[in-house]
C-alpha atoms as a PDB file:
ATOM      1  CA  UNK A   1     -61.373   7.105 -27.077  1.00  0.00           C
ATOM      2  CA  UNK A   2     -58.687   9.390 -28.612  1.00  0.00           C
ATOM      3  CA  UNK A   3     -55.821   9.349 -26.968  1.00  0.00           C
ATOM      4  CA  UNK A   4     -54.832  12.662 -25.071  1.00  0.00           C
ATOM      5  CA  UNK A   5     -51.763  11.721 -22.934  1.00  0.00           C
ATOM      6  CA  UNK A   6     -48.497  12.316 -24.704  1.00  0.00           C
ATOM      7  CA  UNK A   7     -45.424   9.514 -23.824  1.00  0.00           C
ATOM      8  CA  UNK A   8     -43.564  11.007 -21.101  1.00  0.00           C
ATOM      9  CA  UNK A   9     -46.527  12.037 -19.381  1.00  0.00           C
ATOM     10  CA  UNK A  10     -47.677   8.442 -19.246  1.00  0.00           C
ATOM     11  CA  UNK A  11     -44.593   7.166 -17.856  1.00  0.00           C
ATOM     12  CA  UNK A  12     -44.643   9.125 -15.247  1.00  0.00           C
ATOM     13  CA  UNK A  13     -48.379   9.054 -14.523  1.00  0.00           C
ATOM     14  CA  UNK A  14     -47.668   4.883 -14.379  1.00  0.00           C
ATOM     15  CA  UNK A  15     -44.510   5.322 -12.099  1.00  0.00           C
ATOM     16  CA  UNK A  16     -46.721   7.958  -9.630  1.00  0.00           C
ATOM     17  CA  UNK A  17     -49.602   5.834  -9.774  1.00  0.00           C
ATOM     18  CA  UNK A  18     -47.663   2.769  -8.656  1.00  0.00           C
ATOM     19  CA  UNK A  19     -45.814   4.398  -6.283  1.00  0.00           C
ATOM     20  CA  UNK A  20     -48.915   5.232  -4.419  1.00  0.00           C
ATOM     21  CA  UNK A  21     -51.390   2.399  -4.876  1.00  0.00           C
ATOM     22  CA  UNK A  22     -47.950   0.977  -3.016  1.00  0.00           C
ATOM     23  CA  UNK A  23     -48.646   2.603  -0.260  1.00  0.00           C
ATOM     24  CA  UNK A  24     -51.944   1.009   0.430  1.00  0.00           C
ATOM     25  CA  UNK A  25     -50.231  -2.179   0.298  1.00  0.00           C
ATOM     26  CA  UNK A  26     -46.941  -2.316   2.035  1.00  0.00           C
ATOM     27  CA  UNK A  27     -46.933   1.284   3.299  1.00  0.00           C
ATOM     28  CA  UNK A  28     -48.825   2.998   5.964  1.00  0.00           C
ATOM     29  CA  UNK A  29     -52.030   1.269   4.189  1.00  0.00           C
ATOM     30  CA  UNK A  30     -54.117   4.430   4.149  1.00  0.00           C
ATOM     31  CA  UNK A  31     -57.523   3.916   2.085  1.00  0.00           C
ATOM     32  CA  UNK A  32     -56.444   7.621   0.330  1.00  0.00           C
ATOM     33  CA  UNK A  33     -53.503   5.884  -1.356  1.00  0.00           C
ATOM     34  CA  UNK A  34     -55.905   3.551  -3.549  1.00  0.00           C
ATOM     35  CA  UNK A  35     -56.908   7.219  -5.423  1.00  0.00           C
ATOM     36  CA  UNK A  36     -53.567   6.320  -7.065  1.00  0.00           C
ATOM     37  CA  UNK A  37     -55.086   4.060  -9.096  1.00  0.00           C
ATOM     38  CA  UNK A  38     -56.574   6.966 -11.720  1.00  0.00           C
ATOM     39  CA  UNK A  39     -52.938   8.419 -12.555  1.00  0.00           C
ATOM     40  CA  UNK A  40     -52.163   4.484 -13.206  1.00  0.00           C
ATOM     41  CA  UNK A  41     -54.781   3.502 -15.574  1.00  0.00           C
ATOM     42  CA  UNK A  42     -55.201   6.774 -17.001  1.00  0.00           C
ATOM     43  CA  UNK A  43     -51.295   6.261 -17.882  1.00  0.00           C
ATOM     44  CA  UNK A  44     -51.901   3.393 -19.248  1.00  0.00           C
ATOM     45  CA  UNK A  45     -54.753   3.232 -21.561  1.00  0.00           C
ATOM     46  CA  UNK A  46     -53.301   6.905 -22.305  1.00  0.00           C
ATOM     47  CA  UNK A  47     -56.376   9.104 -22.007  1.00  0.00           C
ATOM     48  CA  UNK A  48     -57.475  11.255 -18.912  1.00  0.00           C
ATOM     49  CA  UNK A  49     -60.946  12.176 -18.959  1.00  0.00           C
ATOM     50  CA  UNK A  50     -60.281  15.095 -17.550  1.00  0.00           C
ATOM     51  CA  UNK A  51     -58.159  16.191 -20.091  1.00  0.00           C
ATOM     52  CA  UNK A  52     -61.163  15.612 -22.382  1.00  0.00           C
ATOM     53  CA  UNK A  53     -63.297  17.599 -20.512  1.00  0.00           C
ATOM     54  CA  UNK A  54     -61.031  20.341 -20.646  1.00  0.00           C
ATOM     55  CA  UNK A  55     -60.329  20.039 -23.659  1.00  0.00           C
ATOM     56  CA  UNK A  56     -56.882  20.086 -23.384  1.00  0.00           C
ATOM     57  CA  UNK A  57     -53.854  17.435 -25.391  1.00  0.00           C
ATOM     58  CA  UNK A  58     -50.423  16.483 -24.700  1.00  0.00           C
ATOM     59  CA  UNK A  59     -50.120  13.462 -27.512  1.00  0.00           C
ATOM     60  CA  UNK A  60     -48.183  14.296 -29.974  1.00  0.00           C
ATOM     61  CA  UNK A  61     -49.337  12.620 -33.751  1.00  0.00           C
ATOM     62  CA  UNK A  62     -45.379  12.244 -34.462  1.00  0.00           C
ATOM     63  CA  UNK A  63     -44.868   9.747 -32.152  1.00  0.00           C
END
């Protein structure tokens, strides 16, 4: 897996991700909010499959 998910992307994919997944915990504990888990790990192992599919690239080499 090449990554395909530049830096600041990632961050905020992580801080989205988390902030939803917490909803299925302490919020109004809707099932939905556990789809918050794909921006999450996709921000963290820093490649969206989707992306790939798409072909599409917002890593930078430089960084």
């Amino acid at each position: 897996m090449q990554c395909n998910v530049g830096k600041a992307e990632r961050i905020i994919r992580v801080v989205i991700g988390a902030g939803i997944v917490s909803l299925a915990v302490i919020g109004p504990r809707t099932p939905w909010a556990w789809l918050g888990l794909v921006p999450l790990f996709t921000g963290l192992i820093g490649w969206c499959p989707a992306y790939r599919l798409l072909k599409l690239s917002t890593y930078d080499d430089k960084q």
